[in-house]
Protein backbone atom coordinates (compact mmCIF):
# COMPACT_ATOMS: atom_id res chain seq x y z
CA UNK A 1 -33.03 -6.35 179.12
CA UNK A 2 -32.02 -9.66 177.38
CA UNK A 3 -33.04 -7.62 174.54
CA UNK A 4 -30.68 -4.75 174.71
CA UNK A 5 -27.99 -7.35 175.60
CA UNK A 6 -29.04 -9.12 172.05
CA UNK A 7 -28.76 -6.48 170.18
CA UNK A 8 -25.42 -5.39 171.66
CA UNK A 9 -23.76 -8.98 170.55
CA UNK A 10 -23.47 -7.82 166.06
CA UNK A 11 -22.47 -4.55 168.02
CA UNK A 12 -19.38 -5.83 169.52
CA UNK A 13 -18.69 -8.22 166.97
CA UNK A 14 -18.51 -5.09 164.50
CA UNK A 15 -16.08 -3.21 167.02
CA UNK A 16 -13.40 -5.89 167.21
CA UNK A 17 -13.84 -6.44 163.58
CA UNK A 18 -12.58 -3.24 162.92
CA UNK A 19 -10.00 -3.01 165.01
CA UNK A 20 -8.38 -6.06 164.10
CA UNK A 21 -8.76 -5.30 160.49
CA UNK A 22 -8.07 -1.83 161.07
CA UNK A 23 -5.14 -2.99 162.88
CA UNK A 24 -4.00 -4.99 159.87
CA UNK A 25 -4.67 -2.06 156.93
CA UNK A 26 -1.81 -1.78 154.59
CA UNK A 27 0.45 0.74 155.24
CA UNK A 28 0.52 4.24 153.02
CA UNK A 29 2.84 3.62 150.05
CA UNK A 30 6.15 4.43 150.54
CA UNK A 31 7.12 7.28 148.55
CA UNK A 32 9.91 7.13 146.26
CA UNK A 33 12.54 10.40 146.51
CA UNK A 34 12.53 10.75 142.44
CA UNK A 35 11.35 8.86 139.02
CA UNK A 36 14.56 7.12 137.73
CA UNK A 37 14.92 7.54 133.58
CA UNK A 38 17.69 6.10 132.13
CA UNK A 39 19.05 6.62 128.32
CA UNK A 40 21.90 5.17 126.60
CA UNK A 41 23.13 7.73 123.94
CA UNK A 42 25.45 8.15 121.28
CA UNK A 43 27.28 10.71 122.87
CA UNK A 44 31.02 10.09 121.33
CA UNK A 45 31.26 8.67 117.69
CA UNK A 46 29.24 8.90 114.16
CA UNK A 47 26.52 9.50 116.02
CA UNK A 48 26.81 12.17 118.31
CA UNK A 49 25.44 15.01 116.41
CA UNK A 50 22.22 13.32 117.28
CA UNK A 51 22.98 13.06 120.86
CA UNK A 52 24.34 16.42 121.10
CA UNK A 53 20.89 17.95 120.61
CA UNK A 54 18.78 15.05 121.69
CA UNK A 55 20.35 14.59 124.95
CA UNK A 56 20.27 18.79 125.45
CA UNK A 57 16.70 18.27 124.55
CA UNK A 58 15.73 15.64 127.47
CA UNK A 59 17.96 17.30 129.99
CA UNK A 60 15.80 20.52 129.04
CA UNK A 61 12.67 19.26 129.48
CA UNK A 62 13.42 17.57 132.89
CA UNK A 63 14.91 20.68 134.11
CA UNK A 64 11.71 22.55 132.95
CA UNK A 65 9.49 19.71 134.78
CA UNK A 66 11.83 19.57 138.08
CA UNK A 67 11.18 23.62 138.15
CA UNK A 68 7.63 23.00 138.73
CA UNK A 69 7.99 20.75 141.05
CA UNK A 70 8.48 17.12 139.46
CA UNK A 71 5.42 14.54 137.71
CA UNK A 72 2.27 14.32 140.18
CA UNK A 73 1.88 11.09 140.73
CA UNK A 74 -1.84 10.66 142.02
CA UNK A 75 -0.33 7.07 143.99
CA UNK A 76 1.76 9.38 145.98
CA UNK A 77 -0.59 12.45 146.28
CA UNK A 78 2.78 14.86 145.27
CA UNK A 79 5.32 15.66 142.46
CA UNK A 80 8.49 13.78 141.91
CA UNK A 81 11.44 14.72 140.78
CA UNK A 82 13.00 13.07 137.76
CA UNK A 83 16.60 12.27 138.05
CA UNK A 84 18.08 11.31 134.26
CA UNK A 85 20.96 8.84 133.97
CA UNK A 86 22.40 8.93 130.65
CA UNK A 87 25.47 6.19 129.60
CA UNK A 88 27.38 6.34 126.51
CA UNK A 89 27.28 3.67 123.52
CA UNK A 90 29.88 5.56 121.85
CA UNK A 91 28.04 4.97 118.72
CA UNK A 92 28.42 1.21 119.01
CA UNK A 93 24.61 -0.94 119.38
CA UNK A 94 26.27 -4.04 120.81
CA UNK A 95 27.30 -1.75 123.61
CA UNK A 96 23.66 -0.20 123.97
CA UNK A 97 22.18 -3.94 125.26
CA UNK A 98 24.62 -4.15 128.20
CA UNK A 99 24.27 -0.03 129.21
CA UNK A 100 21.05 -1.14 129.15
CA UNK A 101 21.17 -3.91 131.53
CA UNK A 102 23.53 -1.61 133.30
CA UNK A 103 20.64 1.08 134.01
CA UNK A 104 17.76 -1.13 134.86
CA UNK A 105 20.24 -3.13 137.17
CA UNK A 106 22.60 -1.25 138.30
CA UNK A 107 20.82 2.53 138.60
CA UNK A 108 17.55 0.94 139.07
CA UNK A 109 15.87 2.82 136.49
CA UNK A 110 12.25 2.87 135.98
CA UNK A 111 11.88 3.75 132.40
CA UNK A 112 14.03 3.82 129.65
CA UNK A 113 14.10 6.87 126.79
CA UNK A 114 16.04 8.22 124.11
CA UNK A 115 15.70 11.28 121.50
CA UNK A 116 16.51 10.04 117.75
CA UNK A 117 19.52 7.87 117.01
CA UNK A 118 18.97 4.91 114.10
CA UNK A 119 17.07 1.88 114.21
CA UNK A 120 20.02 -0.48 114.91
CA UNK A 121 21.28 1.76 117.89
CA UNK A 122 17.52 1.13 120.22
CA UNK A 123 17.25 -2.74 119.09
CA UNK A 124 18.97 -4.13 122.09
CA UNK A 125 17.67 -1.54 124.42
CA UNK A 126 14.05 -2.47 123.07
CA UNK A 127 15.22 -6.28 124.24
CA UNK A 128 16.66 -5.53 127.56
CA UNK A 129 13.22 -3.21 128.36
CA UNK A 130 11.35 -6.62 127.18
CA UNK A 131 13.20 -8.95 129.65
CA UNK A 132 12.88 -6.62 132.59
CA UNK A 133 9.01 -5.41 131.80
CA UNK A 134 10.57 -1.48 131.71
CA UNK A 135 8.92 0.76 129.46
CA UNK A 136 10.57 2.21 126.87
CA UNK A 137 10.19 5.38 125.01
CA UNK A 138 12.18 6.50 122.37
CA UNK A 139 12.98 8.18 118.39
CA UNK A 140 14.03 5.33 116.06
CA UNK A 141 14.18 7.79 113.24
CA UNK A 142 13.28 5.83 110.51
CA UNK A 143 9.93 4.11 110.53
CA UNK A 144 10.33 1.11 107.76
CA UNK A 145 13.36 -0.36 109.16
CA UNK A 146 12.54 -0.34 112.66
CA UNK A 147 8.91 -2.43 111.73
CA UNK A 148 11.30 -4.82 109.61
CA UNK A 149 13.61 -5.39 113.03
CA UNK A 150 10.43 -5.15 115.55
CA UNK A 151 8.62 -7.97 112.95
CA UNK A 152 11.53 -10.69 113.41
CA UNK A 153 12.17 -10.24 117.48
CA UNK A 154 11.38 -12.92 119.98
CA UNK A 155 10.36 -12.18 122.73
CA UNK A 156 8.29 -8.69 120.73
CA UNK A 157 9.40 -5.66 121.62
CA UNK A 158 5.86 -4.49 123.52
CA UNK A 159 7.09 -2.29 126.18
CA UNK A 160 8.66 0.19 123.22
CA UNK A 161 6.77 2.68 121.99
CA UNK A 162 8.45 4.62 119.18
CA UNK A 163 8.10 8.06 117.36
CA UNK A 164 9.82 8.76 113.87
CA UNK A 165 9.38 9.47 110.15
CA UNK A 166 8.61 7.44 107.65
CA UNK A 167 10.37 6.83 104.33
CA UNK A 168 7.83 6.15 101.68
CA UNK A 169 4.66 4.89 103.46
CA UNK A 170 1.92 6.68 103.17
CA UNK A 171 -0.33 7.68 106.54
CA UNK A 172 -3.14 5.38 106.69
CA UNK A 173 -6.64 7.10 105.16
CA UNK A 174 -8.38 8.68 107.96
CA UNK A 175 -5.33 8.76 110.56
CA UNK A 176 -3.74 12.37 111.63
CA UNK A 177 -0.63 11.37 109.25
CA UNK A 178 -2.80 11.33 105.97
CA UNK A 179 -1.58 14.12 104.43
CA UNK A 180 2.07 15.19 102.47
CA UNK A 181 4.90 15.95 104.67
CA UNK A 182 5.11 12.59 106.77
CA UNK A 183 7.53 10.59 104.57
CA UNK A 184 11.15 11.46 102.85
CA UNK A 185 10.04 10.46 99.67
CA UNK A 186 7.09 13.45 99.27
CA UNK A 187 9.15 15.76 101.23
CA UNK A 188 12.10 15.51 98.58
CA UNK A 189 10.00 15.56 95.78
CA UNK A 190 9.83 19.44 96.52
CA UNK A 191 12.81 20.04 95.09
CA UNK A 192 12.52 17.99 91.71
CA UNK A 193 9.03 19.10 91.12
CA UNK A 194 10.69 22.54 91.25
CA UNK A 195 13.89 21.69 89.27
CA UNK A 196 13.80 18.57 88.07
CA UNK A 197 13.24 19.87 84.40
CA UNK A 198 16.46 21.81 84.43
CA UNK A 199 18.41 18.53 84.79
CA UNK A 200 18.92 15.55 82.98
CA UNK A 201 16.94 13.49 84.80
CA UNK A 202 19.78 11.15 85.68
CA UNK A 203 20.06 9.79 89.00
CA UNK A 204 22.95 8.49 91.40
CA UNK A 205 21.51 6.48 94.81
CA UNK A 206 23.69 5.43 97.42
CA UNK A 207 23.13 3.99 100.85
CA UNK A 208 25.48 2.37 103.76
CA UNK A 209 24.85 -1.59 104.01
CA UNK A 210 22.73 -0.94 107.08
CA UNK A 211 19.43 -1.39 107.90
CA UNK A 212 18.50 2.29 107.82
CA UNK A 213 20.40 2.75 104.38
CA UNK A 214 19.16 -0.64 102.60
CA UNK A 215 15.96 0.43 103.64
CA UNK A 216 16.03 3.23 101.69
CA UNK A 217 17.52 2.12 99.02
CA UNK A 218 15.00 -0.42 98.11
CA UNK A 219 12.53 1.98 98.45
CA UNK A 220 13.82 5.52 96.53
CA UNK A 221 15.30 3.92 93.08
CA UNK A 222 11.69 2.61 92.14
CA UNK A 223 9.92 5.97 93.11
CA UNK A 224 12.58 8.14 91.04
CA UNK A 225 11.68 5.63 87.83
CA UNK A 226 7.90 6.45 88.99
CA UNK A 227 8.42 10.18 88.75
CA UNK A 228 10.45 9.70 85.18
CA UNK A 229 14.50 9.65 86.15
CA UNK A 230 16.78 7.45 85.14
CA UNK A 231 18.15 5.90 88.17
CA UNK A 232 22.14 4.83 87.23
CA UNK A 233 23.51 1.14 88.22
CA UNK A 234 20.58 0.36 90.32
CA UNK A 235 20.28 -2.82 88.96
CA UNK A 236 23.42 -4.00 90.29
CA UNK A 237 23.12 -1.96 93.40
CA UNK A 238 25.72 0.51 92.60
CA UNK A 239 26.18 3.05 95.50
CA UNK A 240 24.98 0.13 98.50
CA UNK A 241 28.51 0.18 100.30
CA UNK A 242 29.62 -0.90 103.25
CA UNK A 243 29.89 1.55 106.37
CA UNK A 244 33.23 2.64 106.63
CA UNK A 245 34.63 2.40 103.04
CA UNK A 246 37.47 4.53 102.02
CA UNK A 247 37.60 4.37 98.27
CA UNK A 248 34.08 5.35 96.63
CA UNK A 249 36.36 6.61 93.39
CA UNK A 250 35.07 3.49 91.22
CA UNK A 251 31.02 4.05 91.87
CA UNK A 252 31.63 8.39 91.58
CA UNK A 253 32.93 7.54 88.20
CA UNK A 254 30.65 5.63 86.89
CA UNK A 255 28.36 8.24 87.67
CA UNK A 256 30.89 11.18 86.32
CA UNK A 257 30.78 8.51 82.84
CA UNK A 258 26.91 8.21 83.08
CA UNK A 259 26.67 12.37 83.31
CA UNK A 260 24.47 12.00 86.53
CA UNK A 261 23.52 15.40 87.41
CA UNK A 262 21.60 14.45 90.92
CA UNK A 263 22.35 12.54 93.39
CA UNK A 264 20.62 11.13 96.69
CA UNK A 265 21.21 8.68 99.22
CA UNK A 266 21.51 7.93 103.50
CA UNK A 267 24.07 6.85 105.25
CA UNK A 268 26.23 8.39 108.27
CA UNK A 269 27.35 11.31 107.88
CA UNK A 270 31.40 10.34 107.69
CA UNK A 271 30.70 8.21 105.20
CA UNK A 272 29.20 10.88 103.24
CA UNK A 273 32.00 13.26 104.27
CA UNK A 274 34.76 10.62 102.59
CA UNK A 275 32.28 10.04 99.38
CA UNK A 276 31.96 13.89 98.92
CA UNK A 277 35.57 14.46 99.75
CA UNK A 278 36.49 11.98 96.82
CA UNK A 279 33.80 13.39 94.14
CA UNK A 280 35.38 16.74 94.85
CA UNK A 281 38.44 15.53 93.55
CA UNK A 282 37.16 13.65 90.70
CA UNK A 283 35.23 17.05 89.39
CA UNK A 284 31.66 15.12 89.88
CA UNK A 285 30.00 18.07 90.20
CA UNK A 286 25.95 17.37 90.42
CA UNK A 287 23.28 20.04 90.59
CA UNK A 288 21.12 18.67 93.39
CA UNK A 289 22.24 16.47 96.30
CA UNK A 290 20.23 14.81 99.26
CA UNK A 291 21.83 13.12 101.99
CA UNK A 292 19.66 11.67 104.63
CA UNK A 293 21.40 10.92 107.90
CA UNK A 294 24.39 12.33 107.44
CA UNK A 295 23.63 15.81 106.33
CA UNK A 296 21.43 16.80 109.57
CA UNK A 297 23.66 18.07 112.12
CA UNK A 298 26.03 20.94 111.83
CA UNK A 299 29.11 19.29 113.84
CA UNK A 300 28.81 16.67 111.55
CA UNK A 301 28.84 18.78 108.28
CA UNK A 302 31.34 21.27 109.70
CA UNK A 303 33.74 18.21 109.78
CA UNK A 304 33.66 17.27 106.31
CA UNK A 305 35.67 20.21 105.98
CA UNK A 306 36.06 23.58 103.13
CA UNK A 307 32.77 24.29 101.14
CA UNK A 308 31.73 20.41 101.41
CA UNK A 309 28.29 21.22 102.97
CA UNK A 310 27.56 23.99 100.84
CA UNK A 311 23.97 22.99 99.01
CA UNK A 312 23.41 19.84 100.70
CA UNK A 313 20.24 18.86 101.32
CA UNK A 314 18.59 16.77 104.38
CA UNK A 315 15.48 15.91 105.74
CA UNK A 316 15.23 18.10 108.85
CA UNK A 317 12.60 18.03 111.69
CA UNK A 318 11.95 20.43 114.83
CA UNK A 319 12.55 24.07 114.20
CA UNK A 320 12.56 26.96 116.69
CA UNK A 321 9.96 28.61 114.53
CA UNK A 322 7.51 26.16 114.79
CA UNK A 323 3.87 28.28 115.38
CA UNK A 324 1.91 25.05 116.90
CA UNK A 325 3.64 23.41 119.85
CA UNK A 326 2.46 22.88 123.88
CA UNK A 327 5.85 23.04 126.15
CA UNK A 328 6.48 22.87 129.84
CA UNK A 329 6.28 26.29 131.52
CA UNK A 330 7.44 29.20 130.14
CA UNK A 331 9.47 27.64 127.88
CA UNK A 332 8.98 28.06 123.95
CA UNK A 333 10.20 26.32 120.93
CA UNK A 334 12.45 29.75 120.45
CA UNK A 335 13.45 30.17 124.07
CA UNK A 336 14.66 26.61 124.05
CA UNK A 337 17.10 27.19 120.89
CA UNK A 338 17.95 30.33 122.88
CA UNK A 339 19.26 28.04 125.90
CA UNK A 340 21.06 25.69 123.68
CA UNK A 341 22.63 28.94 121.97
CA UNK A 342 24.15 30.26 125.14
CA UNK A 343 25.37 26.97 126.42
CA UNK A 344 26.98 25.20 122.77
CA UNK A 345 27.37 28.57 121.03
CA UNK A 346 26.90 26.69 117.90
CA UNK A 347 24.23 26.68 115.27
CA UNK A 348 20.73 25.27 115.67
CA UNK A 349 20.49 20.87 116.35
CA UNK A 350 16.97 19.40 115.57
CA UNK A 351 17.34 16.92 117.99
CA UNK A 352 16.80 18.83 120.82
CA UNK A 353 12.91 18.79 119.87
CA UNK A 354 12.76 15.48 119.96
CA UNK A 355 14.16 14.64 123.25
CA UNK A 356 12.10 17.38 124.87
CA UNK A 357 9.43 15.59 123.33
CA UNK A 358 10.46 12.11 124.51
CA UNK A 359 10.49 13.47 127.69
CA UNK A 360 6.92 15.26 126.99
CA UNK A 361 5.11 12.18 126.44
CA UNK A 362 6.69 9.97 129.45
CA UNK A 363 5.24 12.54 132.02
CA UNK A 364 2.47 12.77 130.86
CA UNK A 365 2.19 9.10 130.60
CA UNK A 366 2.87 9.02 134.19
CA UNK A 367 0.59 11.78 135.18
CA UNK A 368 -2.09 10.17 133.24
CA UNK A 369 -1.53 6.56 135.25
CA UNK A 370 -1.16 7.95 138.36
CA UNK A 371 1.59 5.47 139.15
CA UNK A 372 4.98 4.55 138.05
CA UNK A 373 3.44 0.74 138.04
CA UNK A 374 5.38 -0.11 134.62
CA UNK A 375 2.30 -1.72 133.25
CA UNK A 376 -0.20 0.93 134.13
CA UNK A 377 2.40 3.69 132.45
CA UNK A 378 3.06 1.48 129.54
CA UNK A 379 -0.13 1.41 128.81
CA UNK A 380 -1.13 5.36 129.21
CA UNK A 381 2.17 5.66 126.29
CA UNK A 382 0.07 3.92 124.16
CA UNK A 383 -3.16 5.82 124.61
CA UNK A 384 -1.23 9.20 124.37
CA UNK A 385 -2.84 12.08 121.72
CA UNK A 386 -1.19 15.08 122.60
CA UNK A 387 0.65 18.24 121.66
CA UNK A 388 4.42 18.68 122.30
CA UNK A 389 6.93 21.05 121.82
CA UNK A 390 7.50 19.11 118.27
CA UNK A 391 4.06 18.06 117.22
CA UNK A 392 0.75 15.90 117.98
CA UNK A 393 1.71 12.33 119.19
CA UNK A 394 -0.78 9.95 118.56
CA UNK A 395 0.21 6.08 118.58
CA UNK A 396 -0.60 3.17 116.04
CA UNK A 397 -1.86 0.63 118.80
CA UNK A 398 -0.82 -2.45 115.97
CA UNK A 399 2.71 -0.78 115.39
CA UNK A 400 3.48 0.97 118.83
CA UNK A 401 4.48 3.85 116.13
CA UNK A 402 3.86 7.31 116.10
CA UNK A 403 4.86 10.04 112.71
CA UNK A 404 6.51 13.08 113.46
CA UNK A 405 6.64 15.60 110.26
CA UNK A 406 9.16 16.43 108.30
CA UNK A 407 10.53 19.39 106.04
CA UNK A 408 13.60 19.58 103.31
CA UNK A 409 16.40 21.58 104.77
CA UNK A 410 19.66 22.47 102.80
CA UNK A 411 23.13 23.37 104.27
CA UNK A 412 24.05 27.30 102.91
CA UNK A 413 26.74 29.67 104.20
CA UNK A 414 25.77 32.87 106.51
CA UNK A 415 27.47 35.81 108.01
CA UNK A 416 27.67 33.90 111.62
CA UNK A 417 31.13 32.60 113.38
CA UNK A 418 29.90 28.85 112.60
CA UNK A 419 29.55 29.55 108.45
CA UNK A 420 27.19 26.81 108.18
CA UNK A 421 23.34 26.62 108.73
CA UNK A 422 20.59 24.53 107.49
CA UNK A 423 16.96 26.67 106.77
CA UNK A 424 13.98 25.03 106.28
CA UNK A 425 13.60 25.34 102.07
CA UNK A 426 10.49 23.17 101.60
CA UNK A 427 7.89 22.68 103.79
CA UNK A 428 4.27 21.33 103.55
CA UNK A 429 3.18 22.31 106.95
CA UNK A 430 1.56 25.65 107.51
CA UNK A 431 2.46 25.43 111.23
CA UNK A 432 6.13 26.15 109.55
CA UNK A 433 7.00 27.66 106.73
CA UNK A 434 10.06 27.45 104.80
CA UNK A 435 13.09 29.90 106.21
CA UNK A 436 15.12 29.92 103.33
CA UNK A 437 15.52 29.84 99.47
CA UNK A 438 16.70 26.52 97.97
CA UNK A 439 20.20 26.78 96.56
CA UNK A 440 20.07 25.14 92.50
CA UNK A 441 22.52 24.71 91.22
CA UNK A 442 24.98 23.90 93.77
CA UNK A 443 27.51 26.65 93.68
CA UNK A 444 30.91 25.31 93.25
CA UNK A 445 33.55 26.81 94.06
């Protein structure tokens, strides 16, 4: 009997064990109604073109997520929503910071995303994400600048992960970008390998004062020399202007004197819309022309006015005719140009296959963790390789970077109410081939 009784004591003491400790279990996680994602955008000023279709882009993909239910997050055992707040910069990146601050603050945002705008524009968002420990996922466009900027920051920018193009670095040997068609530089080449010969050779650069634009223009001039042109007033930086100049008549002259014939540069697009206006004018008349930035959206072109855009060429990015994509649903790279046709009624903006992207990548992200821990999802952004309605994304773990590809579009006139479109004339990706002939000369009119 004192046996039994023995034996009974670790018994008992096991019993009350458990229910004082079950008593004491934490509670079930409180689960959260939706996943707040905040952007700040360009949606008024130089910028906007880029918002236009990047911020159509994010909306699209959210709505195509929030149809199926929301993210599963495995911490919750269900889907959530995601509810998008998006503020406007109006173009301006010392307004960005405090939208920023506004979102993470204010709306209580969670994460913090944005399609493709220039470097300077996602600085001080990148700095307010680093204070408050919010990840942050966005398209800095241009790759070489926005290491420059990321290189001098204190405290580092380490909860922004970017996507982007590259202007002249190569893909490092053995990586997925290690082939032609990830940088400006190779893409443009198409169309002087092509027609180079019939020219001169004789080069005009220009570039705004920027970061973007001195970027490139430290980088093109020397490759042009490479390749056998004769690059015009490089050596005393002729064509580096300030943004928002009004008189470019001195610099299009001394390329009119110096019988340049073609002429490249980046800078926003009114800018480029004043500098055009004025060579008009002053019968410069080359037979190729490349502006980056400011030739890639249609509202932008359209404003420059007459047959300004006609024979411009860009680097241009997502296309509806892309043959190797993953999307959310039903939804396809051409059913998604379809929705932006019926709701702007205006010609075809890249940017909207970024932002789905964006958007693409953050989910998953979050799927992936299984939490919206900012640490835990921060660190499934980084470890992403994946297909998206653009392309694969694959992050540089030293550079938080990840290349998008690029083709060579060019600005022609077409039967439709909106005049102006921009087919793809070069590309060097089989998953899309070109849509359209290039235009050489440019036909003046």
């Amino acid at each position: 009997m004192k046996m039994k009784r023995f034996l009974l004591i670790p018994l008992a003491i096991v019993l009350v064990a458990a229910l004082i400790f079950g008593g004491c279990a934490r509670p079930a996680p409180e689960v959260p109604e939706e996943i707040r994602v905040g952007c700040v955008a360009s949606v008024t000023g130089m910028y906007s073109g880029m918002a236009d279709g990047g911020v159509f882009g994010l909306q699209a993909a959210i709505e195509d997520i929030n149809a199926q239910g929301g993210v599963f997050v495995e911490e919750y055992g269900r889907k959530l929503p995601i509810k998008l707040t998006v503020l406007d910069n109006e173009s301006d990146p010392i307004k960005a910071g405090s939208l920023a601050e506004s979102l993470v603050l204010q709306e209580k945002v969670q994460f913090l995303i944005c399609h493709n705008e220039p470097p300077p524009m996602h600085a001080p968002v990148a700095s307010v994400a680093a204070r408050h420990k919010i990840p942050h996922l966005t398209n800095v466009a241009v790759m070489e600048p926005w290491l420059a900027m990321r290189a001098e920051v204190s405290p580092p920018w380490d909860y922004t992960w970017a996507l982007g193009f590259a202007i002249a670095t190569p893909g490092a040997p053995g990586t997925i970008w290690d082939k032609p068609g990830y940088t400006i530089i190779d893409t443009w080449k198409e169309e002087l390998d092509l027609f180079g010969d019939q020219t001169n050779k004789k080069v005009g650069v220009f570039a705004s004062d920027d970061p973007d634009g001195v970027g490139w223009y430290h980088l093109f001039p020397q490759a042009l020399k490479d390749w056998g042109y004769d690059v015009i007033g490089v050596d005393k930086e002729l064509g580096l202007f300030p943004m928002g100049i009004t008189d470019f008549s001195s610099i299009i002259q001394e390329w009119k004197d110096n019988d340049v014939e073609i002429l490249w540069g980046n800078c926003s697009a009114p800018d480029f819309g004043t500098l055009w206006r004025q060579a008009h004018t002053l019968g410069f008349q080359p037979k190729i022309v490349s502006a980056g930035r400011a030739a890639l959206y249609y509202t932008d072109v359209n404003a420059w006015g007459g047959d300004l855009p006609n024979g411009i060429g860009t680097e241009t990015f997502w296309q509806p005719q892309i043959e190797t994509y993953a999307a959310i649903g039903d939804t396809t790279p051409m059913s998604l140009y379809e929705r932006w046709l019926e709701k702007k009624k205006r010609p075809l903006n890249v940017a909207m296959g970024y932002g789905y992207q964006v958007v693409q990548v953050l989910a998953d992200s979050i799927e992936r963790a299984g939490t919206l821990n900012a640490d835990a999802v921060l660190k499934a952004i980084g470890d992403t390789d994946m297909m998206t309605m653009y392309s694969r994304v694959k992050f540089d773990q030293e550079t938080q970077f990840a290349r998008v590809p690029l083709f060579l579009g060019q600005w022609q006139k077409t039967d439709q109410p909106w005049v102006w479109e921009c087919p793809v004339v070069f590309s060097k990706h089989d998953f899309l081939p070109a849509t359209g002939e290039f235009l050489f000369p440019i036909p003046y009119e």
